[in-house]
Structure formats: C-alpha cells, structure tokens
PDB file of N, CA and C in Angstrom:
ATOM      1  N   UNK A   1       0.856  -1.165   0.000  1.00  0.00           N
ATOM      2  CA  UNK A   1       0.000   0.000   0.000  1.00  0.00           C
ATOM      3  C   UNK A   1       0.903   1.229   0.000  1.00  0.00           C
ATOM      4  N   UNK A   2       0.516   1.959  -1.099  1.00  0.00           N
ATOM      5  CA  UNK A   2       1.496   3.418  -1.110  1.00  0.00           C
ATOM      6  C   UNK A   2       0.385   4.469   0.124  1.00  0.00           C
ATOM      7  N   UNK A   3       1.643   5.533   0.431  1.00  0.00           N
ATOM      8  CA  UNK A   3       1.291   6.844   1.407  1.00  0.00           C
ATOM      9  C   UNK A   3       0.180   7.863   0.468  1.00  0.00           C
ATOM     10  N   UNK A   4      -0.614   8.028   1.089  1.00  0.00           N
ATOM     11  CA  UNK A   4      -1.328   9.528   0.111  1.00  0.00           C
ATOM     12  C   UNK A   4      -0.298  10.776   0.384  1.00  0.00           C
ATOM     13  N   UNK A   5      -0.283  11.321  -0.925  1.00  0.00           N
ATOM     14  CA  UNK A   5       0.670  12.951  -0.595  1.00  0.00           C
ATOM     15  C   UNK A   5       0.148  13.751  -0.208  1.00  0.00           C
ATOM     16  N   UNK A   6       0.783  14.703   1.153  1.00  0.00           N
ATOM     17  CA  UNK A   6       0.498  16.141   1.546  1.00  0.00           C
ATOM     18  C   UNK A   6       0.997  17.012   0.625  1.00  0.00           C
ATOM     19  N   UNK A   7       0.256  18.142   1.426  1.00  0.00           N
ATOM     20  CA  UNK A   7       0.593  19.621   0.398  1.00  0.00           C
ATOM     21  C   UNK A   7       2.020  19.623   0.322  1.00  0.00           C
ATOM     22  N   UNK A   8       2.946  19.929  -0.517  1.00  0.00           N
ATOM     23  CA  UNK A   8       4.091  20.248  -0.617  1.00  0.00           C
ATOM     24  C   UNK A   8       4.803  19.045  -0.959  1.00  0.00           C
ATOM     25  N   UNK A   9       4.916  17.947  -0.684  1.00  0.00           N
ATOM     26  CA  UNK A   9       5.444  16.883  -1.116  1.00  0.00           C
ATOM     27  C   UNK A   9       5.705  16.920  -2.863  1.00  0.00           C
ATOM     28  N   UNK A  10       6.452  16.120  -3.017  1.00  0.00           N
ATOM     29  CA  UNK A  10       7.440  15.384  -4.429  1.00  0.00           C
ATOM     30  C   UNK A  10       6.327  14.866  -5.021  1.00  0.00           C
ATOM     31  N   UNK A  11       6.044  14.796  -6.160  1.00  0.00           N
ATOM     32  CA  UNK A  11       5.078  13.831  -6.492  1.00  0.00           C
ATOM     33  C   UNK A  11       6.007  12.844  -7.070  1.00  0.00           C
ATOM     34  N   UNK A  12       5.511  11.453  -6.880  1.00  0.00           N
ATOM     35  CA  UNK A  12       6.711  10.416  -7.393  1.00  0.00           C
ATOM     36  C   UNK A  12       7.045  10.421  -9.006  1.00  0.00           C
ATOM     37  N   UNK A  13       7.943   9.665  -9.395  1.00  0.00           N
ATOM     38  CA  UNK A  13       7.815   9.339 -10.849  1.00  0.00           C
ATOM     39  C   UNK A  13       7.137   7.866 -10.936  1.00  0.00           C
ATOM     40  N   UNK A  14       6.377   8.355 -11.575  1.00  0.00           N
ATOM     41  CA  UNK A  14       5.171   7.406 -12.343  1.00  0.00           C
ATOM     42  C   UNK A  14       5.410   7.057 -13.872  1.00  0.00           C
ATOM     43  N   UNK A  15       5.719   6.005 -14.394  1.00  0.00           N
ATOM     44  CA  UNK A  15       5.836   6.270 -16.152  1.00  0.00           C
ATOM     45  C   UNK A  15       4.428   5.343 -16.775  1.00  0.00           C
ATOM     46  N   UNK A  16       3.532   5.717 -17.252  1.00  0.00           N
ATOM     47  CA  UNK A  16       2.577   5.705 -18.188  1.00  0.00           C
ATOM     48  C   UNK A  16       2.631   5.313 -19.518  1.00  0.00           C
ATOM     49  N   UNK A  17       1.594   4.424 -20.259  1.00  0.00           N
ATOM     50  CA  UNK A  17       2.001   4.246 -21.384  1.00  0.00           C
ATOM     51  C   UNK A  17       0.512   4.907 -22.432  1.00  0.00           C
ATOM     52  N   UNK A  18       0.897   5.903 -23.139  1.00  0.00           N
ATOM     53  CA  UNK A  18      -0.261   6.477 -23.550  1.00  0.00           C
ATOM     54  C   UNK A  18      -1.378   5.799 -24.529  1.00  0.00           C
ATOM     55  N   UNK A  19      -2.548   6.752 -25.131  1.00  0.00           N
ATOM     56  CA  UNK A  19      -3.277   5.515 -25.739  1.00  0.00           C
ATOM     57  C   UNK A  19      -2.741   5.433 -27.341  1.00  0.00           C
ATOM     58  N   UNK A  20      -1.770   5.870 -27.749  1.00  0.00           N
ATOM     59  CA  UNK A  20      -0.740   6.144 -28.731  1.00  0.00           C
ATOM     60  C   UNK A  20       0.372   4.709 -28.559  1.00  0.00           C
ATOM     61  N   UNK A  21       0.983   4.359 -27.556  1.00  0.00           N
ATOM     62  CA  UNK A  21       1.511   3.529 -27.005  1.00  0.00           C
ATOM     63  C   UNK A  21       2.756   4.269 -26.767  1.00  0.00           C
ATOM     64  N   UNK A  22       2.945   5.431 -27.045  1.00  0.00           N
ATOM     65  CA  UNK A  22       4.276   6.229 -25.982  1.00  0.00           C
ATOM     66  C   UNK A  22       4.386   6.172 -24.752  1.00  0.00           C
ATOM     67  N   UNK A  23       5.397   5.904 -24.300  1.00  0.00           N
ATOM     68  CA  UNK A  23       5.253   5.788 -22.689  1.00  0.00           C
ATOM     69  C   UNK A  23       5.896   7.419 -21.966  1.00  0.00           C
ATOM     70  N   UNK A  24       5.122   7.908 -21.306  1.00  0.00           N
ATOM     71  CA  UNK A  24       4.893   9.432 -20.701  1.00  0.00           C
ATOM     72  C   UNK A  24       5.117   9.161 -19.047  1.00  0.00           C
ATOM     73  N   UNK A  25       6.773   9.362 -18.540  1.00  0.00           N
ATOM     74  CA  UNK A  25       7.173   9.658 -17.134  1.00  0.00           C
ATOM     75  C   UNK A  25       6.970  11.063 -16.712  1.00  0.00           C
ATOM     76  N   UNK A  26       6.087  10.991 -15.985  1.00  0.00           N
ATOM     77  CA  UNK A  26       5.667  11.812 -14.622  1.00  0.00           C
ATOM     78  C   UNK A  26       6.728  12.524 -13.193  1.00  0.00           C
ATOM     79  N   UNK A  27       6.964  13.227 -12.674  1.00  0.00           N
ATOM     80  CA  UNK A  27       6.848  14.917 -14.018  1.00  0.00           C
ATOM     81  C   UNK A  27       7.769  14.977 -14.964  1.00  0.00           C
ATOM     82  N   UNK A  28       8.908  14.058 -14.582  1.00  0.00           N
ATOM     83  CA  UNK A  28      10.392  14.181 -15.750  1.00  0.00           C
ATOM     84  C   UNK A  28       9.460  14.969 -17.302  1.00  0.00           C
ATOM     85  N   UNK A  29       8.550  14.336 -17.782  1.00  0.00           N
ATOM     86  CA  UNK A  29       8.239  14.541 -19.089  1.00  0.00           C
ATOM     87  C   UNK A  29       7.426  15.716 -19.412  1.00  0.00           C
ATOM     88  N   UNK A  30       6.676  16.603 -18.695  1.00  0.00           N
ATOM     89  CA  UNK A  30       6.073  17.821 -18.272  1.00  0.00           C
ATOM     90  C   UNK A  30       6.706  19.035 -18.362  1.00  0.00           C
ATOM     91  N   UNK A  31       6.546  19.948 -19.219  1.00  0.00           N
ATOM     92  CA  UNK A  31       6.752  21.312 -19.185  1.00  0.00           C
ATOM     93  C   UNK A  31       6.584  22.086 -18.027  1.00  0.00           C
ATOM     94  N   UNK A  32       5.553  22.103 -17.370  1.00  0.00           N
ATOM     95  CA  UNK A  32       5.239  23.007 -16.788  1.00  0.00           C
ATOM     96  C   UNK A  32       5.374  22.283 -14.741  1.00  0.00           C
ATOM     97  N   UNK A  33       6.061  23.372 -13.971  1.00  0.00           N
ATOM     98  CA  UNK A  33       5.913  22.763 -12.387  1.00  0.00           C
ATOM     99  C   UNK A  33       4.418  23.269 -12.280  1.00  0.00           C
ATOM    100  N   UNK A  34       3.380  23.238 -12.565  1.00  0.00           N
ATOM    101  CA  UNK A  34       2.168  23.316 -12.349  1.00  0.00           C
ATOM    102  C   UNK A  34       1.321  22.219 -13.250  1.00  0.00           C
ATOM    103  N   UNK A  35       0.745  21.317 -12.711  1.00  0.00           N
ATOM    104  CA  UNK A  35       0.337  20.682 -13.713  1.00  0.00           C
ATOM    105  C   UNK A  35      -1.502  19.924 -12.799  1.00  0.00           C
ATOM    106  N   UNK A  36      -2.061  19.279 -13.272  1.00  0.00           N
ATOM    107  CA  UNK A  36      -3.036  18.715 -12.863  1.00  0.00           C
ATOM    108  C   UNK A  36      -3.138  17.209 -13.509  1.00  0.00           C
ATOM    109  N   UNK A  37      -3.684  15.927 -12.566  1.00  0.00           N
ATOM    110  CA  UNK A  37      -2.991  14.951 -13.099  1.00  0.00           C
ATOM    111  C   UNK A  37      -4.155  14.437 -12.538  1.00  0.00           C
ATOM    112  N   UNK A  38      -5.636  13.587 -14.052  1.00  0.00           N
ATOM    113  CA  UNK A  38      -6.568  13.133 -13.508  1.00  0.00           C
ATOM    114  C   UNK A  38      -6.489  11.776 -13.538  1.00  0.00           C
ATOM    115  N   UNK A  39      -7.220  10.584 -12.612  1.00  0.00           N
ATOM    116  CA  UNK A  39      -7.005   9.290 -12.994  1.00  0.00           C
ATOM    117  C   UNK A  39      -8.071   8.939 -13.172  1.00  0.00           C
ATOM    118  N   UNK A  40      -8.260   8.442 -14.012  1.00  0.00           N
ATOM    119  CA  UNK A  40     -10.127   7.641 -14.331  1.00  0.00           C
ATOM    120  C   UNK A  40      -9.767   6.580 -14.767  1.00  0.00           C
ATOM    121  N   UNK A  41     -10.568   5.515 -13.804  1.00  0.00           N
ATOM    122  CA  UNK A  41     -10.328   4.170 -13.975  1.00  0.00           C
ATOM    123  C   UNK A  41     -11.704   3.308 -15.029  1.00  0.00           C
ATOM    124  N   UNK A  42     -12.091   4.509 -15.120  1.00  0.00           N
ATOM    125  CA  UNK A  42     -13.023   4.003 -16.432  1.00  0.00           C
ATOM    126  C   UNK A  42     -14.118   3.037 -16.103  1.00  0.00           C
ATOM    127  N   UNK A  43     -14.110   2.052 -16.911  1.00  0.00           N
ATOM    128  CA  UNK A  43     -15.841   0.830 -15.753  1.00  0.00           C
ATOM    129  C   UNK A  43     -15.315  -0.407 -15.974  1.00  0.00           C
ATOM    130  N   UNK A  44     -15.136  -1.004 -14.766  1.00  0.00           N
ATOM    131  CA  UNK A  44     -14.142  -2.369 -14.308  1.00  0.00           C
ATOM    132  C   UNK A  44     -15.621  -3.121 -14.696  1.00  0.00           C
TER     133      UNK A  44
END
C-alpha cells in the first residue's frame, strides 16, 4: 500500500504508457511545475 501525498510533497515518478503507445514519465516529461494529473479508472 502506497502513502497519500500532503501539500508540498514530491510527487513520485510514475511512467505511463499512452493511448498512442508512448510511454509518458511523470513529471520528468512535463513542461510546466504546475500541472493537474486526472485518474479515471473508467468501468471495471
């Protein structure tokens, strides 16, 4: 079981594989230190 993050904390690196099949690491791959990051797990 992972920790939930507080305010100010690191956000980890996460690497993703898009629906393109590029794989997109979190934040390494991000322009911007402001970002918003949604997860939708869609219908299991």
């Amino acid at each position: 079981m992972t920790s939930k993050l507080n305010g100010g904390d690191a956000f980890p690196e996460v690497a993703l594989t898009t629906t393109a099949g590029e794989v997109l690491t979190l934040p390494r791959d991000l322009s911007s230190p402001w970002t918003v990051v949604l997860f939708y797990r869609g219908h299991w």
